[in-house]
C-alpha atoms as a PDB file:
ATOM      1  CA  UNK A   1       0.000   0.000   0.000  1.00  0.00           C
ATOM      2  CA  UNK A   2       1.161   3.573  -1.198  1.00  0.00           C
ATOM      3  CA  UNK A   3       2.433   5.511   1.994  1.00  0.00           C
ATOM      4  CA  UNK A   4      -0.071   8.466   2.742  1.00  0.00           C
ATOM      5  CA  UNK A   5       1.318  11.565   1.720  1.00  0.00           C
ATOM      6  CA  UNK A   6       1.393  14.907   4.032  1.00  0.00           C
ATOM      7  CA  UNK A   7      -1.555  16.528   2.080  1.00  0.00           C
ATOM      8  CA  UNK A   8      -3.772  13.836   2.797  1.00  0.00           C
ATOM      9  CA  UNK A   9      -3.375  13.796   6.042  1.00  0.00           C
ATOM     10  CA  UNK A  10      -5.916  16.498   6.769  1.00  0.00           C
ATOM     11  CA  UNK A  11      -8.428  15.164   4.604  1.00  0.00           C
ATOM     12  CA  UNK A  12      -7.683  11.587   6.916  1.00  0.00           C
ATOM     13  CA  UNK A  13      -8.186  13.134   9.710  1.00  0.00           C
ATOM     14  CA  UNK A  14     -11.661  15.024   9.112  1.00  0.00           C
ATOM     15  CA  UNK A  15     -12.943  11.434   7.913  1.00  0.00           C
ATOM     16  CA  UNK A  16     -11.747   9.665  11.656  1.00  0.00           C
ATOM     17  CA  UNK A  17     -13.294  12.866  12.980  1.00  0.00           C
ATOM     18  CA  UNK A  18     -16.614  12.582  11.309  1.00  0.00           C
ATOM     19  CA  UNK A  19     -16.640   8.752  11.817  1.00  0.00           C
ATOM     20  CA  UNK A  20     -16.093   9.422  15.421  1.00  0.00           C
ATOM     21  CA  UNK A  21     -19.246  11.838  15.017  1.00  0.00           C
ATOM     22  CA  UNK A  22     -21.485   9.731  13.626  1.00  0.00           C
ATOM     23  CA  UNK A  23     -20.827   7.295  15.647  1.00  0.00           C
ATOM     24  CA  UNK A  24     -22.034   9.300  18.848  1.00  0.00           C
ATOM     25  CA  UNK A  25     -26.075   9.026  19.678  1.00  0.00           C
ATOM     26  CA  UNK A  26     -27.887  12.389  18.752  1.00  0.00           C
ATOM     27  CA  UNK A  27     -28.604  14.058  21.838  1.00  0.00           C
ATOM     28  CA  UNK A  28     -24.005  14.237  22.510  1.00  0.00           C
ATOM     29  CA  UNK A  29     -23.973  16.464  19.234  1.00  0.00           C
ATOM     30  CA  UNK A  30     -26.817  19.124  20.064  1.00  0.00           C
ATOM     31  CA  UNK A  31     -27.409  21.283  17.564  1.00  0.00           C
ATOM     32  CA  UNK A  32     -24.498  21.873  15.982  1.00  0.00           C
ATOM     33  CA  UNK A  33     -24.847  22.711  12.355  1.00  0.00           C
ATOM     34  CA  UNK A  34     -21.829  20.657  11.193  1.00  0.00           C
ATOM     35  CA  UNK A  35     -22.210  17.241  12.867  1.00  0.00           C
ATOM     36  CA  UNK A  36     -26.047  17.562  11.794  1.00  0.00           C
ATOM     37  CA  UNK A  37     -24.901  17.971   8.143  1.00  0.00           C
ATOM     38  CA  UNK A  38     -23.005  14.457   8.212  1.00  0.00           C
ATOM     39  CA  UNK A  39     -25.621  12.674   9.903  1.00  0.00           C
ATOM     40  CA  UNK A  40     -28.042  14.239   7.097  1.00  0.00           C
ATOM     41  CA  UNK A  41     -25.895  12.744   4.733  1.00  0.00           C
ATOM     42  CA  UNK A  42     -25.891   9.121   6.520  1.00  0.00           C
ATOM     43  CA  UNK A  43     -29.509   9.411   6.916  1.00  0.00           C
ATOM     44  CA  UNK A  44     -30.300  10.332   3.464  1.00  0.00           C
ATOM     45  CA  UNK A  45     -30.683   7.002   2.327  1.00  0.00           C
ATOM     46  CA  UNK A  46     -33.257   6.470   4.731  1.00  0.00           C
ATOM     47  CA  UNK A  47     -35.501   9.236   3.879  1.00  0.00           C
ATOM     48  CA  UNK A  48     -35.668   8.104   0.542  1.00  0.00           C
ATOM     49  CA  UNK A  49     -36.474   4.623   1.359  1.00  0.00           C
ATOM     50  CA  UNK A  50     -39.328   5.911   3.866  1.00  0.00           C
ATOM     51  CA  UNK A  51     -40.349   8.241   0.535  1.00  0.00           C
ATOM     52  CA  UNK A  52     -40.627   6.001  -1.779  1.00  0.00           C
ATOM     53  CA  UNK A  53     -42.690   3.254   0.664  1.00  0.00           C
ATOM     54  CA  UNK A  54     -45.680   6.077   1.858  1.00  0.00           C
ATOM     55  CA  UNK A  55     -45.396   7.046  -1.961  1.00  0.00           C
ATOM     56  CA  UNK A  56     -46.281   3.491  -3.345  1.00  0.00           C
ATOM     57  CA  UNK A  57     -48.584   2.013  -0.721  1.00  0.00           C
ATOM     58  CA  UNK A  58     -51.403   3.627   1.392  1.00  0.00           C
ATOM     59  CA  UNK A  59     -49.645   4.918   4.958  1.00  0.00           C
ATOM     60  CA  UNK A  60     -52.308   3.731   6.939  1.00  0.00           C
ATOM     61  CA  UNK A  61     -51.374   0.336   5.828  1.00  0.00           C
ATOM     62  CA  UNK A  62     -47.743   0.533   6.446  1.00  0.00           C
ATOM     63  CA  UNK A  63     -46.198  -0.828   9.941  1.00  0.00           C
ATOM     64  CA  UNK A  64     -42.722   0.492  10.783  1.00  0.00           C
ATOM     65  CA  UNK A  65     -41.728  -1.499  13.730  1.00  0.00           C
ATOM     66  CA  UNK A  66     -42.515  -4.606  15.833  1.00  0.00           C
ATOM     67  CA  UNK A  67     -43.986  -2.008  18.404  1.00  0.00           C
ATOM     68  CA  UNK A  68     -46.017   0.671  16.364  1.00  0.00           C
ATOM     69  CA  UNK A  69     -48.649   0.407  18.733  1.00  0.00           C
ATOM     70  CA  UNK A  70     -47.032   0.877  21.642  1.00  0.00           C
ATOM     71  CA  UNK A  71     -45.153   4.064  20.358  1.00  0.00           C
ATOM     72  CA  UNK A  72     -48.370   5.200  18.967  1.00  0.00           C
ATOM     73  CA  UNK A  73     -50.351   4.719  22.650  1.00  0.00           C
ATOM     74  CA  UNK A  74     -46.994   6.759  24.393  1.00  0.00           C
ATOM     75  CA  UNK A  75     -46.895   9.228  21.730  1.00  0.00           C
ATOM     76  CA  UNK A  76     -50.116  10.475  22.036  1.00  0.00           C
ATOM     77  CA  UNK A  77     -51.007  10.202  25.734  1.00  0.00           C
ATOM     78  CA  UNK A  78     -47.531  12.596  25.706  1.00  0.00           C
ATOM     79  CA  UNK A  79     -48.214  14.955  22.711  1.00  0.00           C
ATOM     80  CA  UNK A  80     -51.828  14.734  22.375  1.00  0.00           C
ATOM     81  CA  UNK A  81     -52.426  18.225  20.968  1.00  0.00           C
ATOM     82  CA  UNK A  82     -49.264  17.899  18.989  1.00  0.00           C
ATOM     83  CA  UNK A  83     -49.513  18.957  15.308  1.00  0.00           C
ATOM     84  CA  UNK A  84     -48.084  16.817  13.383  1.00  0.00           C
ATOM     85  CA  UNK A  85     -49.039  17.665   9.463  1.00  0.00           C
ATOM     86  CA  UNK A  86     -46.869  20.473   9.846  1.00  0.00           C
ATOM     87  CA  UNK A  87     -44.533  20.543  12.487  1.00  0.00           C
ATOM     88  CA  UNK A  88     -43.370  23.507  14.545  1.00  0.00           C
ATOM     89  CA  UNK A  89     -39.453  22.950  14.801  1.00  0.00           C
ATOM     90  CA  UNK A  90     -39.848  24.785  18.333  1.00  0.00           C
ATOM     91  CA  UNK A  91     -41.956  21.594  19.376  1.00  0.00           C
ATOM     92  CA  UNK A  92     -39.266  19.828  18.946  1.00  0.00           C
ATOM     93  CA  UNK A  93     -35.663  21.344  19.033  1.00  0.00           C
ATOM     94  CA  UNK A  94     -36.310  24.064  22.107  1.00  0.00           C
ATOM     95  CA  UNK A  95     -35.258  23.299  25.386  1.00  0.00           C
ATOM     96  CA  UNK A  96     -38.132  23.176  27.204  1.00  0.00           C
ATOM     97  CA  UNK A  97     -39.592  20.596  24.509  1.00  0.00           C
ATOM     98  CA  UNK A  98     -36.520  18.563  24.622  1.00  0.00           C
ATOM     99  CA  UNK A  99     -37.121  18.208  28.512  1.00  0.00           C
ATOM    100  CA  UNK A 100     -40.516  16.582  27.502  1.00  0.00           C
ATOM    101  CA  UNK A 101     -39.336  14.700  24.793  1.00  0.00           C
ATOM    102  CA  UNK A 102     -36.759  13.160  26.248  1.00  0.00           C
ATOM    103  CA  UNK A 103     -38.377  10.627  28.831  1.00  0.00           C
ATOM    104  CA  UNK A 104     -40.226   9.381  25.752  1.00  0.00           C
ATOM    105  CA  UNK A 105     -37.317   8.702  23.998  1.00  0.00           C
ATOM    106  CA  UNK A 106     -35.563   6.887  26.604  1.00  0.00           C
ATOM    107  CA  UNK A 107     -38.380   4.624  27.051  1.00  0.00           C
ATOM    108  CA  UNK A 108     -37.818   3.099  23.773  1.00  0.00           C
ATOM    109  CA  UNK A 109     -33.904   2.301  24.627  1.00  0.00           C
ATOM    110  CA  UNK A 110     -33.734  -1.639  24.372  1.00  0.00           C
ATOM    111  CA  UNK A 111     -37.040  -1.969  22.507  1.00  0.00           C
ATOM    112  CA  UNK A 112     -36.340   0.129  18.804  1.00  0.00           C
ATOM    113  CA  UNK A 113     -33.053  -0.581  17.447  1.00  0.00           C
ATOM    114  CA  UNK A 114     -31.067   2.721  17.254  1.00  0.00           C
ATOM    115  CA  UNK A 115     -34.081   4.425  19.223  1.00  0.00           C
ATOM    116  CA  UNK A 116     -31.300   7.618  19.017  1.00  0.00           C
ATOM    117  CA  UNK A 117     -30.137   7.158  15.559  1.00  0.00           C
ATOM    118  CA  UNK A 118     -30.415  10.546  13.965  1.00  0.00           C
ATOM    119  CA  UNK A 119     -32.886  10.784  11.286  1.00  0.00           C
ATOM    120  CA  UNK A 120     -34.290  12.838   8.663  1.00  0.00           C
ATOM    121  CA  UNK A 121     -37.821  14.355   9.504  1.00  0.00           C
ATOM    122  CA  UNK A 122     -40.298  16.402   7.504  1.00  0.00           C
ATOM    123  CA  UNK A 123     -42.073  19.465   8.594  1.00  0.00           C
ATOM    124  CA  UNK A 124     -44.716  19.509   5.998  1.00  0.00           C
ATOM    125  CA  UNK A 125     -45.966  15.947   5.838  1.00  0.00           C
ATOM    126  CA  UNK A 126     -47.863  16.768   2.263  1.00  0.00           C
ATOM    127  CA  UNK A 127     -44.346  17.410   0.840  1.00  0.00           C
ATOM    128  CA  UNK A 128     -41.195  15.646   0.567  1.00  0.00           C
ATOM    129  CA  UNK A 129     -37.777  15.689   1.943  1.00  0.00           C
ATOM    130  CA  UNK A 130     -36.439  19.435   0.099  1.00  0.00           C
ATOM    131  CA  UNK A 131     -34.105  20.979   2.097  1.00  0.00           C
ATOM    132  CA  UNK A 132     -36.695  23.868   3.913  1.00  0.00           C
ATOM    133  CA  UNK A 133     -38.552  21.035   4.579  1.00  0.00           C
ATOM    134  CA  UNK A 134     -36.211  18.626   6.888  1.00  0.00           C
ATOM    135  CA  UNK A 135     -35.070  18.803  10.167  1.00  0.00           C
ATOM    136  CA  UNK A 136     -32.979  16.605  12.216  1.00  0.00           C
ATOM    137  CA  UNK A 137     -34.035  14.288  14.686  1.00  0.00           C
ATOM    138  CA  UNK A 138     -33.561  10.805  16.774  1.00  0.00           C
ATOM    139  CA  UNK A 139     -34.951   7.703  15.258  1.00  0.00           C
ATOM    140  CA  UNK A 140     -37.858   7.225  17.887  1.00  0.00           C
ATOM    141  CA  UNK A 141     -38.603  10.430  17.541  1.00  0.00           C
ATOM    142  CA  UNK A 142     -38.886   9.869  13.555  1.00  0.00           C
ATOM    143  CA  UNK A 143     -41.262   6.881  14.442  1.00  0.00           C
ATOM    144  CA  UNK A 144     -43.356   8.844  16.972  1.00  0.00           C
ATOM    145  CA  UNK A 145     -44.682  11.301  14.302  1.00  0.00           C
ATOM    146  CA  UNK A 146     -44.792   9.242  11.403  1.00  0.00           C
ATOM    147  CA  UNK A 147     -46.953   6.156  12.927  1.00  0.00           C
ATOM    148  CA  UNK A 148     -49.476   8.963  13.704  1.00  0.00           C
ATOM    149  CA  UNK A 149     -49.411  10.559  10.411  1.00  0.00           C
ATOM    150  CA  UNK A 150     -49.573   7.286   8.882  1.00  0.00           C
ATOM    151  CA  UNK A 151     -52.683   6.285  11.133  1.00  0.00           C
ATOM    152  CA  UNK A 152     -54.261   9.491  11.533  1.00  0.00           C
ATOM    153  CA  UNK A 153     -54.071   9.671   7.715  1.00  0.00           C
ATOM    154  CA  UNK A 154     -51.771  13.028   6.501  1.00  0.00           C
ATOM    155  CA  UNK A 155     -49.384  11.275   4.910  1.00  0.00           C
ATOM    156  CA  UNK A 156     -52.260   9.950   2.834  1.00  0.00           C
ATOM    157  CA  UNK A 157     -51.706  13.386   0.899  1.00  0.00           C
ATOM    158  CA  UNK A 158     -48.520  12.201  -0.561  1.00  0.00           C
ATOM    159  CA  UNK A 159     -49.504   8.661  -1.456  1.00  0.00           C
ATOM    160  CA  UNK A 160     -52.457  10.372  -3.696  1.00  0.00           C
ATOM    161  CA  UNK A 161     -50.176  12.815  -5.221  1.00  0.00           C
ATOM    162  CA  UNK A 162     -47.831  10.332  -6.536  1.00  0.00           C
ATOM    163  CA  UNK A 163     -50.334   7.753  -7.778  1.00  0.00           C
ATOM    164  CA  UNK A 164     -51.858  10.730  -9.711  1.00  0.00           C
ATOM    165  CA  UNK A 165     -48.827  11.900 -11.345  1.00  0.00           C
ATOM    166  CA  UNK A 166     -48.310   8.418 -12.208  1.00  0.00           C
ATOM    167  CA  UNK A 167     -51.813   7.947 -13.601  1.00  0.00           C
ATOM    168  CA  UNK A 168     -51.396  10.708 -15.771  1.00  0.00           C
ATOM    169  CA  UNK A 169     -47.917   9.622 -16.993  1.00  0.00           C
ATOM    170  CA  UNK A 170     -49.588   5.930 -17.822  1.00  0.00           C
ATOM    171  CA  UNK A 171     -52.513   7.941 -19.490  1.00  0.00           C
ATOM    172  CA  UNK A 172     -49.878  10.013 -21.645  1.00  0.00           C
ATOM    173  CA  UNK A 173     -48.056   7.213 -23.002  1.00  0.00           C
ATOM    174  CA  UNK A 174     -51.264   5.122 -23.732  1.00  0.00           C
ATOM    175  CA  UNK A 175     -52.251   8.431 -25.774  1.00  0.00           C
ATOM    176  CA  UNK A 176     -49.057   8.077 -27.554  1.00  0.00           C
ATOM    177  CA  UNK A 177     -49.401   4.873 -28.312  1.00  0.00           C
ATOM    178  CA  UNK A 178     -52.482   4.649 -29.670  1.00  0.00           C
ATOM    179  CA  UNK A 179     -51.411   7.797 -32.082  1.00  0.00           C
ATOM    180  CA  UNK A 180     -48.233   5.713 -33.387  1.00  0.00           C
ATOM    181  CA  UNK A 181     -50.776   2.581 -33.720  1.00  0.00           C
ATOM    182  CA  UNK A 182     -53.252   4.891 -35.637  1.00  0.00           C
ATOM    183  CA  UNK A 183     -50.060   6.062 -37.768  1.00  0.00           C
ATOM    184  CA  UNK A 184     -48.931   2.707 -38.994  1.00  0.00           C
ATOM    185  CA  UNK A 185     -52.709   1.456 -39.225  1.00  0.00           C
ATOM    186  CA  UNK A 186     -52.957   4.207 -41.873  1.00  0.00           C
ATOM    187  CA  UNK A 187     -49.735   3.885 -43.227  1.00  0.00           C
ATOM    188  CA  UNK A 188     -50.687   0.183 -44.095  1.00  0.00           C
ATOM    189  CA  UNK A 189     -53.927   1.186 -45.578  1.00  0.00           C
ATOM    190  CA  UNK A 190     -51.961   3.580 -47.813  1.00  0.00           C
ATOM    191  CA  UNK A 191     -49.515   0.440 -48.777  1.00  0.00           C
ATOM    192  CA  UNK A 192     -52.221  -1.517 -49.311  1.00  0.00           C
ATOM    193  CA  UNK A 193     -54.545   1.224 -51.640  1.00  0.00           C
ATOM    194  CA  UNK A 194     -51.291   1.634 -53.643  1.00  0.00           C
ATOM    195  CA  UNK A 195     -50.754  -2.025 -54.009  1.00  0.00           C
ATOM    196  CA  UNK A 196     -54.467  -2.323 -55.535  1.00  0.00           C
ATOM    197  CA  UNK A 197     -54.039   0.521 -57.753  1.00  0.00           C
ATOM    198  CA  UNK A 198     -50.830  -0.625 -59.083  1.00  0.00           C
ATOM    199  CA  UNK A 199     -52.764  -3.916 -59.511  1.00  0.00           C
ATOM    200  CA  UNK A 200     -55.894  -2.265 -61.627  1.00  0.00           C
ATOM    201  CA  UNK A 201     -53.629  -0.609 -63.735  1.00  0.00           C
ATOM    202  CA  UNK A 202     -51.352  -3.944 -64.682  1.00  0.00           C
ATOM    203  CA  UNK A 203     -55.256  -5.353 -65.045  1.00  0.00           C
ATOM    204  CA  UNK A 204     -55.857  -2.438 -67.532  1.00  0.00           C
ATOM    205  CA  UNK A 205     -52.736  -2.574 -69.268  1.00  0.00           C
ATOM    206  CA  UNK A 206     -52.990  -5.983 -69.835  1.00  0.00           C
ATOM    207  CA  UNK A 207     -56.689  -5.403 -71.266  1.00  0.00           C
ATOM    208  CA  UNK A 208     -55.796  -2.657 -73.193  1.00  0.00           C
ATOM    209  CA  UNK A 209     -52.534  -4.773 -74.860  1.00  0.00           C
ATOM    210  CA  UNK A 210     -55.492  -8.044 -75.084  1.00  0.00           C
ATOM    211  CA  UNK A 211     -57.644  -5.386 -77.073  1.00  0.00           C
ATOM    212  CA  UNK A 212     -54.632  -4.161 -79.536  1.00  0.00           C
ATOM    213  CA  UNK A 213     -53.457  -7.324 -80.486  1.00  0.00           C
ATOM    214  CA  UNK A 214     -56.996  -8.740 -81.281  1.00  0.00           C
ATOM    215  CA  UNK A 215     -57.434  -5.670 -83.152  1.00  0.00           C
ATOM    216  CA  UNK A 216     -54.446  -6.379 -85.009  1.00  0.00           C
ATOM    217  CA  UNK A 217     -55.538 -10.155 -85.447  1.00  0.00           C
ATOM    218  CA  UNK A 218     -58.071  -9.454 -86.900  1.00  0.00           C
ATOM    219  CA  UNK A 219     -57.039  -6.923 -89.432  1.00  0.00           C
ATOM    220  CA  UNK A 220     -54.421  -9.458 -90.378  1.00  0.00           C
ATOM    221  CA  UNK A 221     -56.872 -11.829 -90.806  1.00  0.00           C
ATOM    222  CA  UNK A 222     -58.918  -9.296 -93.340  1.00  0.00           C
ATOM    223  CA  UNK A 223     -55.650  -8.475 -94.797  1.00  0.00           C
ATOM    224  CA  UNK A 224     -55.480 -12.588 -95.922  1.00  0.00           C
ATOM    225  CA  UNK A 225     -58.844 -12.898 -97.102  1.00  0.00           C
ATOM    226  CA  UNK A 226     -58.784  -9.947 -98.944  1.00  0.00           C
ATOM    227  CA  UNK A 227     -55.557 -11.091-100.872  1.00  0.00           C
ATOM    228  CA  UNK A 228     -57.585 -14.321-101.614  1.00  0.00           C
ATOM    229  CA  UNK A 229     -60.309 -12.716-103.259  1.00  0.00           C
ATOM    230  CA  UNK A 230     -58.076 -10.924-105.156  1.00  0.00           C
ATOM    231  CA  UNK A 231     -55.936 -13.714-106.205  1.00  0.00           C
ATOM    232  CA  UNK A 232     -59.471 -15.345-106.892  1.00  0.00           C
ATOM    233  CA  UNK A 233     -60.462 -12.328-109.156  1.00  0.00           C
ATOM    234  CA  UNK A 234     -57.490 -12.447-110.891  1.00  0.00           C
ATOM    235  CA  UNK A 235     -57.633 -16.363-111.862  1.00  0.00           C
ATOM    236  CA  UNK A 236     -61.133 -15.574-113.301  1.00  0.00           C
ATOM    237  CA  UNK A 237     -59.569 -12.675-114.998  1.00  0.00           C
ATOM    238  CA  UNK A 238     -56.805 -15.041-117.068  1.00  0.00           C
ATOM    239  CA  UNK A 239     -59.448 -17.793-117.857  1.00  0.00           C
ATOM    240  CA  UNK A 240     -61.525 -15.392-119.482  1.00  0.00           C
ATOM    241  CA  UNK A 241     -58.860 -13.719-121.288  1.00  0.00           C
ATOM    242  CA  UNK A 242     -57.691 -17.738-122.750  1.00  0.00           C
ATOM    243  CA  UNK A 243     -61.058 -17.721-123.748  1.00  0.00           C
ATOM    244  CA  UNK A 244     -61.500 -14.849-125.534  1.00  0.00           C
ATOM    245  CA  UNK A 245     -58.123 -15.829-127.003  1.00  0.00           C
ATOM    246  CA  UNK A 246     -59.184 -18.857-128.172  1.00  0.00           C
ATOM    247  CA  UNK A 247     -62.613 -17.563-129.576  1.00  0.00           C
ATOM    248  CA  UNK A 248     -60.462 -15.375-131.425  1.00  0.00           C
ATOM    249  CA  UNK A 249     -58.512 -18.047-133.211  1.00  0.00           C
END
């Protein structure tokens, strides 16, 4: 292996100190701007996944964990007035909410995997994850707000706005489709009108050459008998001029 040369040693060293970050549980880091940004990044991946599921199937459907139920029953005997379509950031990421947000969490330690795993989390549950539109917070948390938006039915929003853009995409192409079909349906008809009128005319061509050389049988024909009459005439013509020769002598 290539020894490590002196200007990448700083670059090193920010990727063992970011490592080391994100290896931390959320509530060490705070808020701080930095760390958040390379947990976003880790997280991403999630996000999308989560995206992509309330996009294809109904939400109210969907289970997230073995204990959706139970976070669901905590959640809301904690936060029962809680908004949750759209999310004040102040509910979650001010002091005095942290204080009442973080026995919740901790009762989830041992049962959800990573219960402090940061995550990403939407404001606006009708939109997706755009960069006004996330914050940052632990993975029980995450669960907390999107069981009940799942059951309680606002994610619903996003779920019918995808399956309508898709509808419309499907209804495009079949529009397109049947305009190409209609295209080479005509396009055949034209081959095949073409083919039939190149037909009639070889048919009338062929007529027209039957016609002209019966015509010219039968002037040929005319043309013979006519020379036989005359050939006839003119045998009558020499008998009667031996007769009148031999009258004469």
């Amino acid at each position: 292996m290539a020894a490590t040369s002196a200007t990448d040693e700083p670059v090193s060293g920010e990727l063992v100190s970011v490592a080391h970050a994100l290896s931390l549980p959320a509530e060490s880091y705070g808020n701080d701007p930095d760390i958040e940004m390379a947990w976003a990044m880790r997280a991403m991946q999630h996000a999308e996944v989560y995206y992509k599921l309330i996009s294809s199937v109904d939400p109210q459907f969907l289970k997230l964990t073995k204990v959706d139920d139970q976070i669901y029953s905590e959640f809301r005997k904690n936060f029962e007035k809680l908004k949750i379509d759209v999310l004040d950031p102040e509910e979650l990421k001010s002091e005095s909410a942290k204080e009442k947000w973080r026995p919740f969490c901790l009762k989830f330690n041992g049962i959800v995997e990573d219960f402090n795993y940061g995550t990403l989390l939407r404001l606006d549950c009708s939109q997706g994850y755009t960069e006004e539109n996330t914050i940052f917070a632990p993975r029980i948390q995450f669960f907390a707000i999107e069981i009940a938006r799942n059951r309680e039915g606002y994610n619903k929003a996003v779920y019918i706005s995808v399956q309508d853009k898709e509808g419309e995409k499907e209804v495009n192409n079949g529009g397109e489709k049947r305009a190409d079909s209609g295209e080479e349906e005509n396009t055949k008809k034209r081959g095949e009108k073409g083919a039939d009128s190149g037909e009639e005319e070889n048919t009338k061509n062929r007529g027209e050459k039957g016609a002209d050389s019966g015509e010219e049988k039968e002037e040929g024909i005319n043309r013979e008998e006519k020379t036989d009459k005359g050939g006839e005439k003119g045998e009558e013509a020499d008998k009667d001029i031996s007769k009148s020769g031999e009258k004469a002598m």
